[in-house]
N, C-alpha and C. Protein backbone atom coordinates (compact mmCIF):
# COMPACT_ATOMS: atom_id res chain seq x y z
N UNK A 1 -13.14 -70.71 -35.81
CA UNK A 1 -12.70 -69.63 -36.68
C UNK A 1 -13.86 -68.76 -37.09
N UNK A 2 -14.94 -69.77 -37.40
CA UNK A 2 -16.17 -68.55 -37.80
C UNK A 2 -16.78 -67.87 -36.58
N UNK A 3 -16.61 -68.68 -35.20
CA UNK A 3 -17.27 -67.92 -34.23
C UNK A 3 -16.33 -66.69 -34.39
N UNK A 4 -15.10 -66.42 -34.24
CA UNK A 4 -13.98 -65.33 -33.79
C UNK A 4 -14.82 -64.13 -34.77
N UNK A 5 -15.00 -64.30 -35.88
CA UNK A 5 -15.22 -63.74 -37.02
C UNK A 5 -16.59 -62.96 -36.87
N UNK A 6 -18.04 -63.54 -36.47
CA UNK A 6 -18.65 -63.25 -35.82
C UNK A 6 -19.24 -62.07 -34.85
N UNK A 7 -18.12 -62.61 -33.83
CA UNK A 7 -17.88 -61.96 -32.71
C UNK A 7 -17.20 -60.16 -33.16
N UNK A 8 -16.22 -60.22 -33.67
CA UNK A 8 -15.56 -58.96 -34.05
C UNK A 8 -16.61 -58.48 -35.05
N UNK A 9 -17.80 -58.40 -35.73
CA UNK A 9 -18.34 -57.87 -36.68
C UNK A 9 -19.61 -57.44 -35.73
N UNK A 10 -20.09 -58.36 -34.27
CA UNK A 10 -20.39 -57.68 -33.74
C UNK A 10 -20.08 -56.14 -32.75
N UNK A 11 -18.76 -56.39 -32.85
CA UNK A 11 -17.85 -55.72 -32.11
C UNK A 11 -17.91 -53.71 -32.64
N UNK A 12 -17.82 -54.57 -34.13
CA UNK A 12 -17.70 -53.26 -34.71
C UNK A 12 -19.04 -52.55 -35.07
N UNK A 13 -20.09 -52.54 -34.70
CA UNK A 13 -20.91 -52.13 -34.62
C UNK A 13 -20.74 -50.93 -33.29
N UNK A 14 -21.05 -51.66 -32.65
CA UNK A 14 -21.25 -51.01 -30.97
C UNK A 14 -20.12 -50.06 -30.79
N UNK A 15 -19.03 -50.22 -31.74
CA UNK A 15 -17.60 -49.22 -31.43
C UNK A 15 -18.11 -48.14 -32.51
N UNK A 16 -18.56 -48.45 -33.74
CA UNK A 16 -19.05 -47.23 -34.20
C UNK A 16 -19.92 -46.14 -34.17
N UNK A 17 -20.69 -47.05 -32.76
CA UNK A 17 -22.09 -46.28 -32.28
C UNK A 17 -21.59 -45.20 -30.97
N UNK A 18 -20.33 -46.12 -30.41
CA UNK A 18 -19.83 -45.37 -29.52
C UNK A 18 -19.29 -43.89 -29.81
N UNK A 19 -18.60 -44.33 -31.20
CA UNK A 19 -17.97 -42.90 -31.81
C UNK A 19 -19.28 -42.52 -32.20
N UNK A 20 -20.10 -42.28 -33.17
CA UNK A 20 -21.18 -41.15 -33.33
C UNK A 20 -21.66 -40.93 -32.43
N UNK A 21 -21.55 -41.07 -30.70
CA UNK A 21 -22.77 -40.25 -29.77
C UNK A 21 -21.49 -39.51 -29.06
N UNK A 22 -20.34 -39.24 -29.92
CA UNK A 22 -19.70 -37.89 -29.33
C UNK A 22 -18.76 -38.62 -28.16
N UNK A 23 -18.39 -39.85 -27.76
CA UNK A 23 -17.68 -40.28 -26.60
C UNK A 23 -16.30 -41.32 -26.75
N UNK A 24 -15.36 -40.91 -26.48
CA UNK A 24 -14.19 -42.18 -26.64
C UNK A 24 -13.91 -43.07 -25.79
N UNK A 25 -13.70 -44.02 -25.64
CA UNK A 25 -13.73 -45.11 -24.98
C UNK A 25 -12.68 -45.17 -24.06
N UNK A 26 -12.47 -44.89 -22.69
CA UNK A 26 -11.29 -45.01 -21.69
C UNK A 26 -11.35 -46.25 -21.22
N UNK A 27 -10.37 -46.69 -21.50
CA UNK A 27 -9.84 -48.28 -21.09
C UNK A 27 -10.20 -48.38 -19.51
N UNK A 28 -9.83 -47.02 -18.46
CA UNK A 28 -9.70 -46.64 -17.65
C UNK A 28 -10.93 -46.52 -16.55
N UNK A 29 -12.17 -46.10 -17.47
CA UNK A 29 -13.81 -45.62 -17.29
C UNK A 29 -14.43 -46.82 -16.87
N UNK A 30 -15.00 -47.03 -15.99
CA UNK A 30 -16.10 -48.16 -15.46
C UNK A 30 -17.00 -48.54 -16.93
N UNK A 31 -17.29 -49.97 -16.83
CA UNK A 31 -17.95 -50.78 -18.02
C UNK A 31 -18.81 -50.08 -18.20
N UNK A 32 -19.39 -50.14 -19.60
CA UNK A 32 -20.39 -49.43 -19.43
C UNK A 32 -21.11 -47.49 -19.39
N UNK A 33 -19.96 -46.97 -18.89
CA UNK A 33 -19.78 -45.73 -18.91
C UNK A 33 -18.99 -44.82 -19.70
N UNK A 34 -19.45 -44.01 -20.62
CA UNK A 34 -18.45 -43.53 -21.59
C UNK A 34 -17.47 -42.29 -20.73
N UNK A 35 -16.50 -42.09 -21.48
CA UNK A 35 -15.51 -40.91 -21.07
C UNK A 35 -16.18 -39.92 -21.00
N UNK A 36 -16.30 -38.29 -20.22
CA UNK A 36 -17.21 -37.65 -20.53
C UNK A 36 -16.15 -36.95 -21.33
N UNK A 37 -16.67 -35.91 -22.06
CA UNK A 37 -16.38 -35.12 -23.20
C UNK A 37 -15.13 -33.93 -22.30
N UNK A 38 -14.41 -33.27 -23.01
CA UNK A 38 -13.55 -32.26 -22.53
C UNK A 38 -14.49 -30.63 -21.97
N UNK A 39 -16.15 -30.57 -22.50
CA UNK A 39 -16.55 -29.58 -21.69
C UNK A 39 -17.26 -30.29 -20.42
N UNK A 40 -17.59 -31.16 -20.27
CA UNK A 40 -18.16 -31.94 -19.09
C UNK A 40 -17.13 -31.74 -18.07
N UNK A 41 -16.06 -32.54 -18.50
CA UNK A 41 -14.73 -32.47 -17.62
C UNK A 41 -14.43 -31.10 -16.92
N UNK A 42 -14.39 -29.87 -17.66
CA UNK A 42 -14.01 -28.83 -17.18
C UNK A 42 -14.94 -27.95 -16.32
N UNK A 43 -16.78 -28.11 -16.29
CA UNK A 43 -17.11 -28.15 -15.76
C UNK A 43 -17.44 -28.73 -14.31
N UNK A 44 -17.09 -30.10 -14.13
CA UNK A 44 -17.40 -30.59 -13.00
C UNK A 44 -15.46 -30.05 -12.29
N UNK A 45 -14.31 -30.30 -12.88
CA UNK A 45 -13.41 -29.72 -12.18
C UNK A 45 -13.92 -28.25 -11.61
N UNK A 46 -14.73 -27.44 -12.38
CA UNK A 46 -14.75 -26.27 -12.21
C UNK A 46 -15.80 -26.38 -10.28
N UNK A 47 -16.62 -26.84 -10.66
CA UNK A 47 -17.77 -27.16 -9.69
C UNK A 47 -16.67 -27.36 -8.68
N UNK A 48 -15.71 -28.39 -8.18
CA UNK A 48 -15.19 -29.27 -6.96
C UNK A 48 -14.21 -27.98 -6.49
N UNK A 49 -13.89 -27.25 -7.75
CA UNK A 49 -12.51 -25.93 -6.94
C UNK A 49 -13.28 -24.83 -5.87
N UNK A 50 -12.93 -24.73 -4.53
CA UNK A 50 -13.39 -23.88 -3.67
C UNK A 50 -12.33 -23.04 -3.40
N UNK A 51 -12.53 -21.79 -2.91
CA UNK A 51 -11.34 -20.56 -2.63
C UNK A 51 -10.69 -21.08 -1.07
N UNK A 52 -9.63 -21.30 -0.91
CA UNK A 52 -9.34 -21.72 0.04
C UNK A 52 -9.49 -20.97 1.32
N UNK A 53 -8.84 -21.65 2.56
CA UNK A 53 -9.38 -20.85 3.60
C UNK A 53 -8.05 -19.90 3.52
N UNK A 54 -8.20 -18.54 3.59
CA UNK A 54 -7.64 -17.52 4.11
C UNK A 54 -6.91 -16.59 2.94
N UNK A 55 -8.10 -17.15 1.62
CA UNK A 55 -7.70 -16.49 0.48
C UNK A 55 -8.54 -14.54 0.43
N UNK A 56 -8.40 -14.08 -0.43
CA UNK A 56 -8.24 -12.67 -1.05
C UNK A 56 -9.88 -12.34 -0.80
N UNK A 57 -10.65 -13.55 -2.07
CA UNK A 57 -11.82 -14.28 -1.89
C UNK A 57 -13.03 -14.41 -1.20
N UNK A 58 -12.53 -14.37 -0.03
CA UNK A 58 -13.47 -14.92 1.30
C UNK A 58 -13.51 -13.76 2.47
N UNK A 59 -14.25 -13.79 2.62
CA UNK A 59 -14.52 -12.55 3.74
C UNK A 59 -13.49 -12.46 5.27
N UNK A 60 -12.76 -13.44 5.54
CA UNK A 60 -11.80 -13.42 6.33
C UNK A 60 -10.74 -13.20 5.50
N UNK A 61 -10.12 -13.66 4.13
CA UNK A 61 -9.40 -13.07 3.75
C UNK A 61 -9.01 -11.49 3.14
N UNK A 62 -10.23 -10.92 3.24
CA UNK A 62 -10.49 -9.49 2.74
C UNK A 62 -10.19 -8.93 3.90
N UNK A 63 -10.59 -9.55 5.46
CA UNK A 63 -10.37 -8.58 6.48
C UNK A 63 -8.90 -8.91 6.82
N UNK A 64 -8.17 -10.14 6.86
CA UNK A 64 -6.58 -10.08 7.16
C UNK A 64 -5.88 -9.21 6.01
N UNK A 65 -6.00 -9.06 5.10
CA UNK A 65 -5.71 -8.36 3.89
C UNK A 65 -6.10 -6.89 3.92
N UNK A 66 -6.82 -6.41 4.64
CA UNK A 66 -7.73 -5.28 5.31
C UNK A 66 -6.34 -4.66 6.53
N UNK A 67 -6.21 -5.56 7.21
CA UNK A 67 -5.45 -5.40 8.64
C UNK A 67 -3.83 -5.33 8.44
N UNK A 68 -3.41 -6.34 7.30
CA UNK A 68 -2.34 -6.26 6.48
C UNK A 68 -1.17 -4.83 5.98
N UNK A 69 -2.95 -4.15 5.14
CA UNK A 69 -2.69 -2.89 4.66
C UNK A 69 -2.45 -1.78 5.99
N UNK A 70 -3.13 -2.02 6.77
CA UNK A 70 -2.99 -0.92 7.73
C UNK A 70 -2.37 -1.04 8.64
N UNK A 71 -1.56 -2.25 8.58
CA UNK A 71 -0.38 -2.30 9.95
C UNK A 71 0.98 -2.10 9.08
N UNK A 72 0.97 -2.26 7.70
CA UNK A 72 2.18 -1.70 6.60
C UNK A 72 2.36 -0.66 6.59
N UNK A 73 1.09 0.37 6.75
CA UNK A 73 0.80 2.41 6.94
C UNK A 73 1.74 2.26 8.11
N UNK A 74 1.18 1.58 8.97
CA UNK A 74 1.33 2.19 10.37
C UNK A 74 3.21 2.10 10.62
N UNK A 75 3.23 0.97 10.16
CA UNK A 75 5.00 0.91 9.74
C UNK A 75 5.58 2.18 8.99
N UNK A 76 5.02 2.13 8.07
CA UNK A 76 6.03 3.26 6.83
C UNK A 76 5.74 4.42 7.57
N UNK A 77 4.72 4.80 8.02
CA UNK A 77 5.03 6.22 9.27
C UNK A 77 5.25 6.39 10.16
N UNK A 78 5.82 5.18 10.72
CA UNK A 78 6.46 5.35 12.15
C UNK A 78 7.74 5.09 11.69
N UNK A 79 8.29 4.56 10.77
CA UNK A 79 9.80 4.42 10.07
C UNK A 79 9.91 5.58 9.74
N UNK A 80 8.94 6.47 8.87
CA UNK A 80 9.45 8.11 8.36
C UNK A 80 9.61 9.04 9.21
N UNK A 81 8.63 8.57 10.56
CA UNK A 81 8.54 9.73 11.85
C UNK A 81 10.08 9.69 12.61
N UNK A 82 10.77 8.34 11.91
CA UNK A 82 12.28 8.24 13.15
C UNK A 82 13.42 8.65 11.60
N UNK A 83 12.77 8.87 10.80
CA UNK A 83 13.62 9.50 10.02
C UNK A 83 14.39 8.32 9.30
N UNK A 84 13.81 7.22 8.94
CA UNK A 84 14.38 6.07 8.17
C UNK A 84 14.10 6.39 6.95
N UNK A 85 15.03 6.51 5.77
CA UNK A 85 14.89 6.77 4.56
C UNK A 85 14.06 5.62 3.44
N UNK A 86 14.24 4.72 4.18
CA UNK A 86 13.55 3.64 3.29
C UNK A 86 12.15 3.85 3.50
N UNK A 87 11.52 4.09 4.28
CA UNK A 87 9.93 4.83 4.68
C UNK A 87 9.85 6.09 3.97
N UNK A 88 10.87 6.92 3.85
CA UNK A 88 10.32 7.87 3.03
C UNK A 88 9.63 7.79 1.24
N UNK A 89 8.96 9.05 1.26
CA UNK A 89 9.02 9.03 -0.43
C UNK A 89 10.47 8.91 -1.19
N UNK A 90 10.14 9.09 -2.41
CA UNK A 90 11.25 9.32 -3.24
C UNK A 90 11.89 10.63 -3.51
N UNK A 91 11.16 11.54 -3.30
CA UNK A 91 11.25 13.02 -3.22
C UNK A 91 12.37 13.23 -2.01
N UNK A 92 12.08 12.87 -0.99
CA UNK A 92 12.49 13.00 0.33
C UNK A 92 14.16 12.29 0.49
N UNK A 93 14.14 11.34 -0.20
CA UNK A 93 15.52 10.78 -0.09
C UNK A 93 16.63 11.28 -0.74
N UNK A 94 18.20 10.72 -0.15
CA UNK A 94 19.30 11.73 -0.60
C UNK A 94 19.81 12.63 0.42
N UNK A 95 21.35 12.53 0.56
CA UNK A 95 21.74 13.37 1.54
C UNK A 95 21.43 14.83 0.79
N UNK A 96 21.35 15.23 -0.01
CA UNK A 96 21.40 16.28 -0.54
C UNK A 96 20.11 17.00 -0.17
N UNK A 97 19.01 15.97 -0.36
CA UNK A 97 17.79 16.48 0.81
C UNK A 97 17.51 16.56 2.02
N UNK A 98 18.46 15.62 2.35
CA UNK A 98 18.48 16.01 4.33
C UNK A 98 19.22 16.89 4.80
N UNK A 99 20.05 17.23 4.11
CA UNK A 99 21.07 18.28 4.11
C UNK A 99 20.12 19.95 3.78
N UNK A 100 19.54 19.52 3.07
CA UNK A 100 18.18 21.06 2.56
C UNK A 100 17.16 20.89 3.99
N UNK A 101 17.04 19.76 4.02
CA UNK A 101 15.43 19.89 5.40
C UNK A 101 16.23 20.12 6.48
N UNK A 102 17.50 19.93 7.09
CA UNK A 102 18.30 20.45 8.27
C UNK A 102 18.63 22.12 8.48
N UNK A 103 19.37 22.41 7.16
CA UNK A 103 19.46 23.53 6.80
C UNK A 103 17.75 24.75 7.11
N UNK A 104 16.95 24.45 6.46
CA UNK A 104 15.49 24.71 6.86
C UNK A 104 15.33 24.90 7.98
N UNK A 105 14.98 23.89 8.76
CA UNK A 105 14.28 23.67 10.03
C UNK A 105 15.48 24.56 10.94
N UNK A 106 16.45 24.55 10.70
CA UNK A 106 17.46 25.45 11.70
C UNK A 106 17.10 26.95 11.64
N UNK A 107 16.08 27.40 10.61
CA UNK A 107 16.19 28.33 10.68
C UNK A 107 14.68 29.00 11.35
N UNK A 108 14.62 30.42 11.61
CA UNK A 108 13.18 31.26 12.08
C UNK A 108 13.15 31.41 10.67
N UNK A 109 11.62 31.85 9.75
CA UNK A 109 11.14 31.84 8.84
C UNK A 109 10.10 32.41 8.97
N UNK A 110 9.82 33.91 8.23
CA UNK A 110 8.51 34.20 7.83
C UNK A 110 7.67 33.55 7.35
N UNK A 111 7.79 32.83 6.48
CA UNK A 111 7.36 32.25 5.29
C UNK A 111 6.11 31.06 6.08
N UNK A 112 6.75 30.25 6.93
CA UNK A 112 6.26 29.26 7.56
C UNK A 112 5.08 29.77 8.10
N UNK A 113 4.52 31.19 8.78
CA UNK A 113 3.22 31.74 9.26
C UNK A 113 2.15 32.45 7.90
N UNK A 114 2.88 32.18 7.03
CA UNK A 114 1.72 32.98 5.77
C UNK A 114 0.55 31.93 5.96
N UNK A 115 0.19 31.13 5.88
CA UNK A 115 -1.09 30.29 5.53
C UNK A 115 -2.14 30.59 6.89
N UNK A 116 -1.52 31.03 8.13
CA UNK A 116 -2.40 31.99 9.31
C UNK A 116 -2.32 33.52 9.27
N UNK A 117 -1.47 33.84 8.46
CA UNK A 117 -1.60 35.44 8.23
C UNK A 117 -2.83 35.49 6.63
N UNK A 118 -2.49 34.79 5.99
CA UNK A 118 -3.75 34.63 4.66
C UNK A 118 -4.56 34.36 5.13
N UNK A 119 -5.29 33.30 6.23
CA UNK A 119 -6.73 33.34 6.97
C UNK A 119 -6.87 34.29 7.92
N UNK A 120 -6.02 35.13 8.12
CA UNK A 120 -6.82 36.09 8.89
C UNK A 120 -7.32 37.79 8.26
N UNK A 121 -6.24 37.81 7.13
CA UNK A 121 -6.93 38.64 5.82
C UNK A 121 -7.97 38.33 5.43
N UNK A 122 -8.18 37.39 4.99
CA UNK A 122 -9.80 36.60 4.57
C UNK A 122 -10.81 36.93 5.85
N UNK A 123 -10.50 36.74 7.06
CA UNK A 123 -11.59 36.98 8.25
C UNK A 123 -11.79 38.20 8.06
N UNK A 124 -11.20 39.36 7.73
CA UNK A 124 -11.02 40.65 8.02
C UNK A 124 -11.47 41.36 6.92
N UNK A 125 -11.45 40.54 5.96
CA UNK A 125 -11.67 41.15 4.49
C UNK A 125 -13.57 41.01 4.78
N UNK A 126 -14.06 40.39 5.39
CA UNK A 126 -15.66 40.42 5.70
C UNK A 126 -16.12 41.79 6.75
N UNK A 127 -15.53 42.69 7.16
CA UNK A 127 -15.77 43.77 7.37
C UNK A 127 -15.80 44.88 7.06
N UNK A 128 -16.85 45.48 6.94
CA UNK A 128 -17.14 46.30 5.83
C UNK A 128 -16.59 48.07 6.44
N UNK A 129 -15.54 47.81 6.51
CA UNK A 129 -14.93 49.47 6.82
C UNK A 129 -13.58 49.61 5.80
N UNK A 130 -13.66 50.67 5.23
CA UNK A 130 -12.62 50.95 4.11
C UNK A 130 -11.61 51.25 5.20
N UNK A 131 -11.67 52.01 6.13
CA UNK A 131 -10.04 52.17 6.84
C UNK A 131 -9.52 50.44 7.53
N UNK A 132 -10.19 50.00 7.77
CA UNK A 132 -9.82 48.36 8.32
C UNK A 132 -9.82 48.09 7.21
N UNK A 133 -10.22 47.85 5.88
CA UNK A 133 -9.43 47.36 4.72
C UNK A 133 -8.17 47.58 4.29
N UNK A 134 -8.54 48.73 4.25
CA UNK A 134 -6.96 49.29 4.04
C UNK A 134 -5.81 49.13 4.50
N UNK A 135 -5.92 49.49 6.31
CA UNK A 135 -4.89 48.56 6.20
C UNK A 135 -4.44 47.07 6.67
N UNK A 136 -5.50 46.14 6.12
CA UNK A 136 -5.20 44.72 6.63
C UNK A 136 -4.41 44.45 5.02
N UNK A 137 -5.22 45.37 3.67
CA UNK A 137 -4.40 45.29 2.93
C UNK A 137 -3.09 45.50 2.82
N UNK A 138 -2.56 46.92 3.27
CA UNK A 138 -1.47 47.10 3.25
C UNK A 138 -0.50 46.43 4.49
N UNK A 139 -0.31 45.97 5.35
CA UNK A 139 0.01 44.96 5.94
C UNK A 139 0.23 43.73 5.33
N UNK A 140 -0.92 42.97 4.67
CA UNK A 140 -0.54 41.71 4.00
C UNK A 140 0.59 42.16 3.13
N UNK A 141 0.32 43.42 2.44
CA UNK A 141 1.56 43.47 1.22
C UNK A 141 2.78 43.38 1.68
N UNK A 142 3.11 44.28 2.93
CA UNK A 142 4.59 44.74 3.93
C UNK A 142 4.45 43.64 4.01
N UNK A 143 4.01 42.54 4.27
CA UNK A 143 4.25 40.93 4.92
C UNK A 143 4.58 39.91 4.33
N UNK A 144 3.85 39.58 2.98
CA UNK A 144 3.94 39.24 1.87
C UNK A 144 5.89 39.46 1.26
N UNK A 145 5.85 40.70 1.16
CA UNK A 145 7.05 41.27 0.60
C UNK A 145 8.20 40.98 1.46
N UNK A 146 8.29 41.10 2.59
CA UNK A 146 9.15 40.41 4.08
C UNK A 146 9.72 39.25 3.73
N UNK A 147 8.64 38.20 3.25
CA UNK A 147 8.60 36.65 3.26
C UNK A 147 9.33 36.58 2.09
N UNK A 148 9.32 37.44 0.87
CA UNK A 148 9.64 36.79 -0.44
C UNK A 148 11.61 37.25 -0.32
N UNK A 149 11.54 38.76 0.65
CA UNK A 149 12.90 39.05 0.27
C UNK A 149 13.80 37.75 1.37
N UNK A 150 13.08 37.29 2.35
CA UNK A 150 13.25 36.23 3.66
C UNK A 150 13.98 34.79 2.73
N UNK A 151 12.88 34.78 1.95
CA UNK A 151 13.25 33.51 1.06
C UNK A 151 14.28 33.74 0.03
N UNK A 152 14.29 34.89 -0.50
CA UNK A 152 15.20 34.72 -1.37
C UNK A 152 16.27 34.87 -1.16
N UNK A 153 16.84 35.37 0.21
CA UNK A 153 18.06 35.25 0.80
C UNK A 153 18.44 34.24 1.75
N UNK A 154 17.46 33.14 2.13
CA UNK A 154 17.89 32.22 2.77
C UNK A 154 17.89 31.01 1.68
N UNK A 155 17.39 31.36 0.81
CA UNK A 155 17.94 29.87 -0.58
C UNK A 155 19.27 30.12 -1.82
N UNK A 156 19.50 31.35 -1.49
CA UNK A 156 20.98 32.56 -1.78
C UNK A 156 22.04 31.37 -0.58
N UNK A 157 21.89 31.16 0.23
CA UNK A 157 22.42 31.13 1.41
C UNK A 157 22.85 29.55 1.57
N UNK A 158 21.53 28.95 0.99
CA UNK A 158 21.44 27.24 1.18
C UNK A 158 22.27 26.91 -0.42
N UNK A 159 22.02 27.66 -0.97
CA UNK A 159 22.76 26.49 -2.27
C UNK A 159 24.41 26.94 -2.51
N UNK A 160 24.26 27.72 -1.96
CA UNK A 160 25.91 28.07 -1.52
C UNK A 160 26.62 27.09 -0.18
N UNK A 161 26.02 26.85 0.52
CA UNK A 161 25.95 25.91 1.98
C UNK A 161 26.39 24.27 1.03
N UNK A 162 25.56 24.30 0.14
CA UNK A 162 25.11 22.92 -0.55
C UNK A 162 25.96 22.90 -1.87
N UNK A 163 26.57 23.97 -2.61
CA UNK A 163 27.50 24.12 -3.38
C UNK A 163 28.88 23.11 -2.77
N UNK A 164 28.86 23.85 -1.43
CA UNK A 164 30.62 23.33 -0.79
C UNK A 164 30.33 21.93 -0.20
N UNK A 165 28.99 21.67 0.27
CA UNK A 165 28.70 20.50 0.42
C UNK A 165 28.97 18.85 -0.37
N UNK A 166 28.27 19.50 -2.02
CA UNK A 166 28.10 18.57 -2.72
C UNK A 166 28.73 19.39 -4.08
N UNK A 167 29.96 19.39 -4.43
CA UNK A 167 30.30 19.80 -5.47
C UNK A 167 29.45 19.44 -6.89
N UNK A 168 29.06 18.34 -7.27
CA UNK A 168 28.22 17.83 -8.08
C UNK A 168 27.18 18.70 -8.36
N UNK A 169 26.93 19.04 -9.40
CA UNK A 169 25.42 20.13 -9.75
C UNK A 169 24.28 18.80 -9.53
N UNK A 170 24.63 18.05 -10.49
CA UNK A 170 23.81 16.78 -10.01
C UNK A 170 23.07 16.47 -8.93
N UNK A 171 24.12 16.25 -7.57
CA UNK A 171 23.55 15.86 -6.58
C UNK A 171 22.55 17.23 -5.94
N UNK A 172 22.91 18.05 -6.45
CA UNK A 172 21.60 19.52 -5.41
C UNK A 172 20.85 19.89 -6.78
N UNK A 173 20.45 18.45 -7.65
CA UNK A 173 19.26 19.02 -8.43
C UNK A 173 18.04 18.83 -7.93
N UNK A 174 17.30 20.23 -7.92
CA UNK A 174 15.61 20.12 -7.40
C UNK A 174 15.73 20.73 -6.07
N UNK A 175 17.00 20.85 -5.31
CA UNK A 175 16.79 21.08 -3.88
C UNK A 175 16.62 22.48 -3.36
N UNK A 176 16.27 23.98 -4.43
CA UNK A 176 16.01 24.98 -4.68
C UNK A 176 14.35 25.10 -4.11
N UNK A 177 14.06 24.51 -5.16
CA UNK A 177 12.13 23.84 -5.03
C UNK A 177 12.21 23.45 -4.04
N UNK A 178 12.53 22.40 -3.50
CA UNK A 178 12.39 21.47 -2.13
C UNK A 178 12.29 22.46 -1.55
N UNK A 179 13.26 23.13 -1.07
CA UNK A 179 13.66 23.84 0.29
C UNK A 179 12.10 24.77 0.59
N UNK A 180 12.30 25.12 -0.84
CA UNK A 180 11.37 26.52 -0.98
C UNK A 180 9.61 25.70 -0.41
N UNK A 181 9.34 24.58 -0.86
CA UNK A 181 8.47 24.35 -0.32
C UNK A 181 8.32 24.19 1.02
N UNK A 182 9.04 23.41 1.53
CA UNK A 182 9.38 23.17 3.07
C UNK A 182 9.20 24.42 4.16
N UNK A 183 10.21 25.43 3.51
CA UNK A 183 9.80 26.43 3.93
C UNK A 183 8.31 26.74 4.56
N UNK A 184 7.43 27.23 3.27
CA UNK A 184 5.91 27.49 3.45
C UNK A 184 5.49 26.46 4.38
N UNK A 185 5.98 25.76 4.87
CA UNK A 185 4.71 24.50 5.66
C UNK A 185 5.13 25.15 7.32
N UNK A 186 3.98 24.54 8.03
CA UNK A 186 4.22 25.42 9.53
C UNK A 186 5.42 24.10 10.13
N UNK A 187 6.18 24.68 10.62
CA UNK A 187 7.33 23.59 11.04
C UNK A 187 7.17 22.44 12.05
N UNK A 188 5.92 22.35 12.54
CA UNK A 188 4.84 21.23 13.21
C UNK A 188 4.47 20.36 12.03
N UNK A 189 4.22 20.49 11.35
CA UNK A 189 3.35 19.73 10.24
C UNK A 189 4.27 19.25 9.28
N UNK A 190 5.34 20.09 9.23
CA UNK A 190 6.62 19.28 8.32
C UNK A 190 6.41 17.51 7.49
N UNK A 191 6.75 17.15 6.74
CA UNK A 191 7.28 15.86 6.80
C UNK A 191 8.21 15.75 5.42
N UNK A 192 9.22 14.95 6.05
CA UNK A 192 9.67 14.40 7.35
C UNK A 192 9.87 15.08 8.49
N UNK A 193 9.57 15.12 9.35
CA UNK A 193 9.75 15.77 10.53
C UNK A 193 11.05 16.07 11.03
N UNK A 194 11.07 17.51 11.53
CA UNK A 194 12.71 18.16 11.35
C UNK A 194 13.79 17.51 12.29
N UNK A 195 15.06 16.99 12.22
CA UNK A 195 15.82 16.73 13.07
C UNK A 195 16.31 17.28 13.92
N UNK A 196 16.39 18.96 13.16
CA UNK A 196 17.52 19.57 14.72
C UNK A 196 16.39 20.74 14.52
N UNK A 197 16.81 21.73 15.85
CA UNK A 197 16.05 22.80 16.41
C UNK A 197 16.25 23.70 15.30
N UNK A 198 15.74 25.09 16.02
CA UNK A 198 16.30 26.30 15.40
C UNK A 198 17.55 26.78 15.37
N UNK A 199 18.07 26.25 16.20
CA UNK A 199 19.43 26.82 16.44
C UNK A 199 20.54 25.69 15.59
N UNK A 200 19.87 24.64 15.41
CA UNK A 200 20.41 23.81 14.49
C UNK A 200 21.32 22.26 15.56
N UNK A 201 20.69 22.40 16.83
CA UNK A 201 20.97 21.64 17.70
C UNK A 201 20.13 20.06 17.27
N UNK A 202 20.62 18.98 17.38
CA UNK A 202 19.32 17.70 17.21
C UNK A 202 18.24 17.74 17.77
N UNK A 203 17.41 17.26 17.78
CA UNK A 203 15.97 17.32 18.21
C UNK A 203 15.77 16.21 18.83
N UNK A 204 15.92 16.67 20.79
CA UNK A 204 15.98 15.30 21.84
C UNK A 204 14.31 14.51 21.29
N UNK A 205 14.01 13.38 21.10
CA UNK A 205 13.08 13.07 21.11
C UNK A 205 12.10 13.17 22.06
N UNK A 206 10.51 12.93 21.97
CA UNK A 206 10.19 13.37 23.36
C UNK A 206 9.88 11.68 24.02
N UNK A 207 9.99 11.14 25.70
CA UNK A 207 9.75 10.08 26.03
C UNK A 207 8.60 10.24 26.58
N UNK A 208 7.83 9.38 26.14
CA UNK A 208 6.24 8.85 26.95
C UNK A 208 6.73 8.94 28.45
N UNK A 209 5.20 9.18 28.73
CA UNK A 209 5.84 8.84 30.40
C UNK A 209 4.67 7.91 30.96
């Protein structure tokens, strides 16, 4: 009985020494070895975590992630070039807009050559003769003025087209603007790229050969 007694008073020593040097005792922990503390722990987990292979991270994952991005481009513009609406912008979608870019592209347009008739005023405007000023000026104006009465009777023309189309004011909101921009662009460079001709026929695709 007195040994038991003893024994536990040695006991409690060494357990109180254990608690003041900062360590709790894991039943679990090899003899001898205290638990390490909760910043020890999170350090050495931290140390053993490596970025895996084929993460964001790692220089092979930056280049599949690299190759990723640019085979997704290469998708969404070859989906917009066949005229898939889900590739398009948001601007672009809506029958009410394909219905405006058909309408467009069917037509001849002044409007579409101003941005090569404005660079060639500018070339011309560097020569120093008042009669060649004069009239490259007055020309741009007659030309200028062509294009605006051009436009304002072919969007006279489209929202009346698009009136009987889409009774809804709703559905042909914005497609005034649209058109009108579309217009100005050279009809090569378009996008989305036009479906039917001038004459308003579809547009055979062309085949590789």
């Amino acid at each position: 009985m007195f040994g038991r007694k003893s024994s536990e008073a040695q006991a409690q020593p060494s357990a109180q020494a254990d608690s003041a040097s900062g360590h709790e005792h894991d039943p679990q922990a090899p003899k001898g070895r205290p638990t390490p503390s909760r910043k020890e722990a999170e350090q050495a987990r931290k140390s053993t975590i490596r970025a895996p292979k084929g993460s964001k991270n790692t220089k092979e994952g930056k280049k599949a992630a690299r190759e990723r991005d640019r085979e997704d481009r290469a998708r969404s513009r070859a989906g917009m070039l066949a005229g898939d609406e889900r590739y398009m912008p948001a601007r672009d979608r809506g029958p009410a807009r394909k219905f405006a870019r058909d309408y467009v592209d069917s037509r001849f347009t002044l409007a579409e050559y101003f941005i090569f008739v404005a660079i060639g005023v500018i070339l011309l405007g560097f020569i120093n003769n008042p009669a060649i000023q004069w009239f490259v000026s007055m020309a741009f104006f007659l030309f200028t003025t062509l294009i605006v009465l051009d436009l304002i009777i072919m969007l006279i023309q489209l929202n009346r087209s698009a009136a009987k189309e889409f009774p809804e004011k709703s559905e042909r909101k914005g497609i005034t603007l649209y058109s009108a921009l579309r217009v100005l662009q050279f009809r090569r460079l378009r996008l989305p790229p036009p479906r039917v001709t001038r004459r308003g026929l579809p547009v055979v695709p062309k085949t590789k050969k």
